[in-house]
C-alpha atoms as a PDB file:
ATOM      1  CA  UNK A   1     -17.052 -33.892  -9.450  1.00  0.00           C
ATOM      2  CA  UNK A   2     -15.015 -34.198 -12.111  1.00  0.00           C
ATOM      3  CA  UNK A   3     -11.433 -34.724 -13.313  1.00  0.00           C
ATOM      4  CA  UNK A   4      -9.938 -30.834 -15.080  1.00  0.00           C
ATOM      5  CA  UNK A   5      -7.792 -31.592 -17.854  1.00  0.00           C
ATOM      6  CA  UNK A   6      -5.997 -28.276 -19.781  1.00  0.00           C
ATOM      7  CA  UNK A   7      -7.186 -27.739 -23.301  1.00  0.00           C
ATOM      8  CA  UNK A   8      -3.989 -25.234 -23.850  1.00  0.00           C
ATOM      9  CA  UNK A   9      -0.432 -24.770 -22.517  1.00  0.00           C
ATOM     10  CA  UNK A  10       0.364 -22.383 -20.080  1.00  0.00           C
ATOM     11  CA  UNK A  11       2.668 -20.203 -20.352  1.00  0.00           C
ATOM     12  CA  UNK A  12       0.458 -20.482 -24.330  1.00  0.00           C
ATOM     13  CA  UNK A  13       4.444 -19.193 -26.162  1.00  0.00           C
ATOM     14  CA  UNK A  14       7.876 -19.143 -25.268  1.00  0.00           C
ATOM     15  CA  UNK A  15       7.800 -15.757 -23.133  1.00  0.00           C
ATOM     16  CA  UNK A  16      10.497 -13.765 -21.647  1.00  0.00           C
ATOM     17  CA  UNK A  17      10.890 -14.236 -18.074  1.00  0.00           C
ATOM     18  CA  UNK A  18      13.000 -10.967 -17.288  1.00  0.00           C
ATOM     19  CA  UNK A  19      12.823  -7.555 -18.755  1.00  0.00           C
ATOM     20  CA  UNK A  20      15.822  -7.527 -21.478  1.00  0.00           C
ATOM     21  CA  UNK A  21      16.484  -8.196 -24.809  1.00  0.00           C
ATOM     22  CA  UNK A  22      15.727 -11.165 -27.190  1.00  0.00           C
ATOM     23  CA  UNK A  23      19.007 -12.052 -28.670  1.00  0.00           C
ATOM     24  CA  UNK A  24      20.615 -14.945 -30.184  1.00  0.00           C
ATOM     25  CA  UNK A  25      23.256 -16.019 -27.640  1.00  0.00           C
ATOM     26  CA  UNK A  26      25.557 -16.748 -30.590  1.00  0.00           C
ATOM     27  CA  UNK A  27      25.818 -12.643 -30.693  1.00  0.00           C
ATOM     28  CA  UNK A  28      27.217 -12.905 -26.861  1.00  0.00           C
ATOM     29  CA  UNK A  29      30.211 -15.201 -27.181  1.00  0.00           C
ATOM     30  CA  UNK A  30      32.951 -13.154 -25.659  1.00  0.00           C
ATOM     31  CA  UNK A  31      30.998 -10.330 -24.017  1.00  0.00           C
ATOM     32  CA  UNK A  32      32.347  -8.714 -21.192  1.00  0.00           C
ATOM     33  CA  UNK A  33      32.207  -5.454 -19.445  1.00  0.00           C
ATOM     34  CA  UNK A  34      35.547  -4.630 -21.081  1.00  0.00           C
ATOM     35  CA  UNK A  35      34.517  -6.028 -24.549  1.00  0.00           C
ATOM     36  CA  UNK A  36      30.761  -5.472 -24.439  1.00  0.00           C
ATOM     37  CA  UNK A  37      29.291  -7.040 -27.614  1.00  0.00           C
ATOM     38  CA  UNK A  38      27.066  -4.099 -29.320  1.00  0.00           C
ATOM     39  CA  UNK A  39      24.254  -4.986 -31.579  1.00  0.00           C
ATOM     40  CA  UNK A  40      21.625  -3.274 -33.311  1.00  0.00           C
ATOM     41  CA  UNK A  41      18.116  -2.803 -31.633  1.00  0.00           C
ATOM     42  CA  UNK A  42      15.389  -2.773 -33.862  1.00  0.00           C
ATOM     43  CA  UNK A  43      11.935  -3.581 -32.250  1.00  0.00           C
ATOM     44  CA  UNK A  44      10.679  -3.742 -28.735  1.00  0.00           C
ATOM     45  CA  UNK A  45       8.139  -6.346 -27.631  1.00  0.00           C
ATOM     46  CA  UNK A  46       5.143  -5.918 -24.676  1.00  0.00           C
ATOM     47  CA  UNK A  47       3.749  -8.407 -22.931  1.00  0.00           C
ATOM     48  CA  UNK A  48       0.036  -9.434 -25.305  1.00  0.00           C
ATOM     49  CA  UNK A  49       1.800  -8.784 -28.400  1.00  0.00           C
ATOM     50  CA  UNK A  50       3.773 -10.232 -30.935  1.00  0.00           C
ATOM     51  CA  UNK A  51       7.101  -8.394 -33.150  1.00  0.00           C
ATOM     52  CA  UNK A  52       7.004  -8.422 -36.156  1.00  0.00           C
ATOM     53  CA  UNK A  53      10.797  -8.529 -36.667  1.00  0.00           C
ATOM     54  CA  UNK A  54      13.093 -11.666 -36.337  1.00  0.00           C
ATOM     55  CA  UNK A  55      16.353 -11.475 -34.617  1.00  0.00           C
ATOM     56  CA  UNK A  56      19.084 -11.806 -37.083  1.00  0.00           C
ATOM     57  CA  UNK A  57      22.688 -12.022 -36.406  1.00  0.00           C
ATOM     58  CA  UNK A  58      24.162  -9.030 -34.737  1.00  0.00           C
ATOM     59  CA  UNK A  59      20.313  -7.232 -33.888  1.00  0.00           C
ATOM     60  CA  UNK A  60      17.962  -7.476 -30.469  1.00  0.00           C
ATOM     61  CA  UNK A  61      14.476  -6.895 -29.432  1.00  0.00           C
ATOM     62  CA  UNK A  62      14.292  -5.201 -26.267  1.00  0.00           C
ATOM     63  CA  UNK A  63      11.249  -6.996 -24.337  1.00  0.00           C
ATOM     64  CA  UNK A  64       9.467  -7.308 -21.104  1.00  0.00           C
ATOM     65  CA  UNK A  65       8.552  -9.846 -18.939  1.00  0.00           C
ATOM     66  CA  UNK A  66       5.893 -12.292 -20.262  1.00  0.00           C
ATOM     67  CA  UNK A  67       6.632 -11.092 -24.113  1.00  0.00           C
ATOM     68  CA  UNK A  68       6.531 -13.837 -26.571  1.00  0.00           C
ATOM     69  CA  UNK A  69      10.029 -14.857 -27.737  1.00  0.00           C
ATOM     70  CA  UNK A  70      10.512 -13.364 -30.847  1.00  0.00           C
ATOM     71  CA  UNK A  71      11.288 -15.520 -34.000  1.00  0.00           C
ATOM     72  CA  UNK A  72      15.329 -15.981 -34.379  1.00  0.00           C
ATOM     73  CA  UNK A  73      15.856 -15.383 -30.535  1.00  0.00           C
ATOM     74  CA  UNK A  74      17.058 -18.054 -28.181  1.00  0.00           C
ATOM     75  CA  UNK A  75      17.468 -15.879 -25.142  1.00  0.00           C
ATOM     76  CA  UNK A  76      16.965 -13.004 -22.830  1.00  0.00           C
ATOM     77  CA  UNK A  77      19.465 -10.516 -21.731  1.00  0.00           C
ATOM     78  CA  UNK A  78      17.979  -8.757 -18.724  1.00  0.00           C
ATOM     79  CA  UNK A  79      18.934  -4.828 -19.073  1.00  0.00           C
ATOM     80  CA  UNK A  80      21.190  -5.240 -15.853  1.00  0.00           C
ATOM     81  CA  UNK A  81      23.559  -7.157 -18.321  1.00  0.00           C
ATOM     82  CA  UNK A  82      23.662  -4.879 -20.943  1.00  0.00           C
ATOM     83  CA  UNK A  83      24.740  -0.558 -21.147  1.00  0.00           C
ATOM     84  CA  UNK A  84      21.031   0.258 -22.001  1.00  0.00           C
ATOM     85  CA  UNK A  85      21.671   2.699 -18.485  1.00  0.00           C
ATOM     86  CA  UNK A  86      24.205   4.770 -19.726  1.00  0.00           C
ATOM     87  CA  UNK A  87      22.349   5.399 -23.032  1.00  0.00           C
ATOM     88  CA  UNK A  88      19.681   8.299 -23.328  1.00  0.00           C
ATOM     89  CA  UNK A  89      16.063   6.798 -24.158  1.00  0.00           C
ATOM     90  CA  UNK A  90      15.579   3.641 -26.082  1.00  0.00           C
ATOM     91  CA  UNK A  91      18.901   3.139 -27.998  1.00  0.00           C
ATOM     92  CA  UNK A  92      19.375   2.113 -31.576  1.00  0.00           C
ATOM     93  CA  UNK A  93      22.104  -0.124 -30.451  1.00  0.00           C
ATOM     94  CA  UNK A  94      22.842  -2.095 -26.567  1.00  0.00           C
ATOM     95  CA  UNK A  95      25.955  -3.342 -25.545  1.00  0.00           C
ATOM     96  CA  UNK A  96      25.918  -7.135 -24.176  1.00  0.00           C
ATOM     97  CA  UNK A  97      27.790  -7.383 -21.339  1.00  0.00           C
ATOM     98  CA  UNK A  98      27.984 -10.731 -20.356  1.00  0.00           C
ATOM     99  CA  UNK A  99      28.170 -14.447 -22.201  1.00  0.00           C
ATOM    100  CA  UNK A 100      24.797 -16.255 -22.164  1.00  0.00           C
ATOM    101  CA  UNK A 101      23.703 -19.527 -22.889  1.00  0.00           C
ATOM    102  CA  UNK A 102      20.841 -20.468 -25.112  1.00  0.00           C
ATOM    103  CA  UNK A 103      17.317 -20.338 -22.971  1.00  0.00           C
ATOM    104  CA  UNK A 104      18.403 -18.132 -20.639  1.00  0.00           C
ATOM    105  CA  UNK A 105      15.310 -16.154 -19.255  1.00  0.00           C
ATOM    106  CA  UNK A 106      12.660 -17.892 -21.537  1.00  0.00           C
ATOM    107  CA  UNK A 107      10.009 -19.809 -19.855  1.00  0.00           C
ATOM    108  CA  UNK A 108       8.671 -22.573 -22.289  1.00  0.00           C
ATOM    109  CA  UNK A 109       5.323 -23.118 -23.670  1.00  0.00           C
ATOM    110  CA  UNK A 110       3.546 -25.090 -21.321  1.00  0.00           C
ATOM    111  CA  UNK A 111       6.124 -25.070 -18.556  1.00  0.00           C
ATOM    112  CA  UNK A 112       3.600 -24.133 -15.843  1.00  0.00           C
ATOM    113  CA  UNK A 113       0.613 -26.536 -17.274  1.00  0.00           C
ATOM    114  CA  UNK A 114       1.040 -29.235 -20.241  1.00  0.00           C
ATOM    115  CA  UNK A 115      -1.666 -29.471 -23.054  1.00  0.00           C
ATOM    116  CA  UNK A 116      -3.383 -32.715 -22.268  1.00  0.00           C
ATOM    117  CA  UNK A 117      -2.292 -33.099 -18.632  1.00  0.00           C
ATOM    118  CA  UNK A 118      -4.665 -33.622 -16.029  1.00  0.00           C
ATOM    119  CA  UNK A 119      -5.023 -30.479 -13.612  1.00  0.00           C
ATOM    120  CA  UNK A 120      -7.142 -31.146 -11.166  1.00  0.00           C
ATOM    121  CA  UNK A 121      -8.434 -34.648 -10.025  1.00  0.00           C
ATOM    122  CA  UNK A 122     -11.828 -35.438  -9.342  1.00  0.00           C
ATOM    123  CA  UNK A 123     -12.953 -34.705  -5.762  1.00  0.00           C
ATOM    124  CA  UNK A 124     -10.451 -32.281  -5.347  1.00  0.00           C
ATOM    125  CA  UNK A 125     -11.771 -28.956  -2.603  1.00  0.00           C
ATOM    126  CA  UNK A 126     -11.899 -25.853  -4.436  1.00  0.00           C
ATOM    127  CA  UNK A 127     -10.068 -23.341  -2.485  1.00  0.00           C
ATOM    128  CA  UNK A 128      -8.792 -19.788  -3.950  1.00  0.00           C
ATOM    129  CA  UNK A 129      -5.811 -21.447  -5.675  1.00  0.00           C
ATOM    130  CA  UNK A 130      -7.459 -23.722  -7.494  1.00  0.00           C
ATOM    131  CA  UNK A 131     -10.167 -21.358  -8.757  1.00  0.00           C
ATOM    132  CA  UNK A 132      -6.950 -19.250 -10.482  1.00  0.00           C
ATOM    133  CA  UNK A 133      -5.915 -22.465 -12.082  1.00  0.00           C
ATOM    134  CA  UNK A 134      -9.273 -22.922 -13.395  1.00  0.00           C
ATOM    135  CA  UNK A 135      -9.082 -18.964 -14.885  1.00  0.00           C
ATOM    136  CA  UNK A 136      -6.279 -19.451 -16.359  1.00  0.00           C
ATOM    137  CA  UNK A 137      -7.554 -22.229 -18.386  1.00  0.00           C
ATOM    138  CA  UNK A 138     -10.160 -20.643 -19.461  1.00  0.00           C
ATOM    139  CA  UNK A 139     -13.333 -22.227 -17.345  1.00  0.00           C
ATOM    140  CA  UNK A 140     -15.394 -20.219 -15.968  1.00  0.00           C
ATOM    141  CA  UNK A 141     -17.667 -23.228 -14.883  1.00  0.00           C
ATOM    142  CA  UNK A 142     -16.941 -26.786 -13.651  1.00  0.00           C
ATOM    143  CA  UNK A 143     -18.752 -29.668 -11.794  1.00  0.00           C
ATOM    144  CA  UNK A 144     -18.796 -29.867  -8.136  1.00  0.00           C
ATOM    145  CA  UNK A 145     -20.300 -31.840  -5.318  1.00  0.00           C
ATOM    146  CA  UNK A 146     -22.437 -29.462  -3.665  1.00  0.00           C
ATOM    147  CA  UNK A 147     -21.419 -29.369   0.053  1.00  0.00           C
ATOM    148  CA  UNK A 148     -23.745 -31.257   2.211  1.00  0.00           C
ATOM    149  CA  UNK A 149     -26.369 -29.297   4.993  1.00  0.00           C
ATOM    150  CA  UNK A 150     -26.364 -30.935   7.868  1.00  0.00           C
ATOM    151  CA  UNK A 151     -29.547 -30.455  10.391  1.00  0.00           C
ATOM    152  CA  UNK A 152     -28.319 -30.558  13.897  1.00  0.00           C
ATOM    153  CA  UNK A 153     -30.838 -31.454  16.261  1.00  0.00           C
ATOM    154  CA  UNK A 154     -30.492 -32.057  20.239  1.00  0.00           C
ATOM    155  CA  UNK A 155     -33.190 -33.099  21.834  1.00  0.00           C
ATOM    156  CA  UNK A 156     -34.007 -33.929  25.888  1.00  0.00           C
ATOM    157  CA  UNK A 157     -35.648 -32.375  28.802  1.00  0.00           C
ATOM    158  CA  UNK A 158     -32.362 -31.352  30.151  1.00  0.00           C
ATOM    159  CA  UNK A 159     -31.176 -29.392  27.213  1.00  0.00           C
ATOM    160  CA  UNK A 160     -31.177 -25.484  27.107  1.00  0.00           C
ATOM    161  CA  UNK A 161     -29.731 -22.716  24.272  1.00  0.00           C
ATOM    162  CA  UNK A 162     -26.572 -21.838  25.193  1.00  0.00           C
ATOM    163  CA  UNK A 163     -28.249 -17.816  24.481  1.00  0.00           C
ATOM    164  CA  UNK A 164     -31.181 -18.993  27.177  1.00  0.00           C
ATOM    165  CA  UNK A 165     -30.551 -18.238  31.348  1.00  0.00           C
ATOM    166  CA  UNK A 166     -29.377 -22.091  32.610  1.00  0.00           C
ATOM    167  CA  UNK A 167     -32.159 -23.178  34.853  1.00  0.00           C
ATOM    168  CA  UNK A 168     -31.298 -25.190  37.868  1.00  0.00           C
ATOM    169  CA  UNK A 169     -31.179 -29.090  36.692  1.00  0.00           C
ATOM    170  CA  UNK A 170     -30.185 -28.059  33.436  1.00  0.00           C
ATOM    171  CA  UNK A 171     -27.552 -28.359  31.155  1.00  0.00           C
ATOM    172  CA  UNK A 172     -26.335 -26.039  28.130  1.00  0.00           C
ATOM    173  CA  UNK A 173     -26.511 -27.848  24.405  1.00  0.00           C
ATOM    174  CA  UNK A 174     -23.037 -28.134  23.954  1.00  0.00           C
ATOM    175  CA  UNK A 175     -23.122 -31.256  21.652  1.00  0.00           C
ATOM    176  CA  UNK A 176     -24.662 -29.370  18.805  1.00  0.00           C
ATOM    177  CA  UNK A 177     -21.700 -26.968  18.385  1.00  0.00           C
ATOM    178  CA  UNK A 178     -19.030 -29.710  18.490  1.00  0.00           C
ATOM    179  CA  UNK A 179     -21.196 -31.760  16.132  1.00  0.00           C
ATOM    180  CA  UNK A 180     -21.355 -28.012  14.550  1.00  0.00           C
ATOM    181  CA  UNK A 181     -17.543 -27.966  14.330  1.00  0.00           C
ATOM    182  CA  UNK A 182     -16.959 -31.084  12.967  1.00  0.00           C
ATOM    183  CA  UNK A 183     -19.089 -31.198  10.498  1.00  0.00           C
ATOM    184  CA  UNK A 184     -17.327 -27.946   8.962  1.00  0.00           C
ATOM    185  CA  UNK A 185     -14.088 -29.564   9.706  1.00  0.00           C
ATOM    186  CA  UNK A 186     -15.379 -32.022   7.216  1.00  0.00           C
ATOM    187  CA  UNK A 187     -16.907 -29.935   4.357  1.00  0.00           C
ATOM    188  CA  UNK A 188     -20.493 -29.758   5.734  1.00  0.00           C
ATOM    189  CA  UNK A 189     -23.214 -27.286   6.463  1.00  0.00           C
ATOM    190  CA  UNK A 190     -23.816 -26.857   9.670  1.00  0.00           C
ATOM    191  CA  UNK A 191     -27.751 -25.910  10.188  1.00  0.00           C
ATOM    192  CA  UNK A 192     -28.557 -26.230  14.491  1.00  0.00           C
END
C-alpha cells in the first residue's frame, strides 16, 4: 500500500567479506609463497565492532567476515593467502602470500541497498523475502492492502456438500471449490 524507500545503506560500512586481514595492498606488491611479505599484526576486528587501530604501512588487522574495514585498509587478505596456519595462536606478525589489488574482499557501504533508493514498490505481495528486506531496514511495520474475503455461495435445488451422501438427481458443489481456488490463486479469502 505503499512505496518502501531505505532510510540507511546496507551493508551500513565498508565490511570485510572473507575472514583475513585488513591490509593496505601497497604492503603486498611482490608477495609470493617464496617471498611472502610479513607485516606486523596489531588488532583483530569482529563482526559489530569497530578497531581502534589504523593500518599503517607494513601492519594488519586480522578480521572476520562482516567486520567494518578498518581506517588505513583498502583490502582483505583471506587467511588461506597468508602463513597464519603454520603459526601457533594469533601471531604478532602474518606473512602475505599473494599480490592483491585494492578492494579485494570489501563489500561497500550500501552495495546490497542504496540510501534513498526505492525498495519495494507499492502493491508489491509480501512473501518471506520481502519481510527480511523490510528487517533489515529497520521496519517493523508497513502499509498493506488487507487481502480481500471472499463469500462463496452456490445456490440451487440440485446442489449437495461434497461431505453429504449424493442423492439420486443430484449433483456435488463443485463450482465453489474452483471459485475457491481461484480466488487464492489471486490473493483472496476464500470463505464457502
Amino acid at each position: 500500500a505503499e512505496d518502501i524507500s531505505s532510510s540507511i545503506d546496507i551493508p551500513p560500512l565498508d565490511n570485510s567479506a572473507m575472514d583475513g586481514y585488513a591490509v593496505r595492498s601497497a604492503d603486498t606488491h611482490g608477495a609470493s609463497r617464496q617471498s611472502p611479505r610479513i607485516l606486523r599484526v596489531i588488532d583483530t576486528v569482529t563482526a559489530g565492532s569497530i578497531s581502534q587501530s589504523d593500518v599503517e604501512p607494513g601492519t594488519a588487522i586480522r578480521i572476520m567476515t562482516g567486520a567494518p574495514i578498518p581506517k588505513g585498509a583498502d583490502c582483505v587478505v583471506r587467511f588461506e593467502d597468508t602463513d597464519e596456519s603454520e603459526r601457533q595462536g594469533t601471531p604478532a606478525e602474518i606473512g602475505i602470500l599473494t599480490e592483491v589489488e585494492p578492494g579485494l574482499e570489501i563489500r561497500r557501504a550500501g552495495e546490497d541497498i542504496a540510501a534513498g533508493s526505492l525498495v519495494l514498490s507499492k502493491g508489491t505481495a509480501l512473501r518471506p523475502a520481502e519481510v527480511g528486506v523490510l528487517a533489515s531496514l529497520g521496519r517493523s511495520k508497513v502499509m498493506v492492502i488487507r487481502r480481500p474475503v471472499v463469500a462463496i455461495l452456490a445456490t440451487g435445488d440440485e446442489v449437495v456438500d461434497i461431505a453429504q451422501p449424493l442423492p439420486e438427481g443430484k449433483i456435488y458443489n463443485s463450482n465453489s471449490f474452483s471459485v475457491a481456488a481461484l480466488v487464492l490463486r489471486y490473493g483472496g479469502i476464500p470463505k464457502i
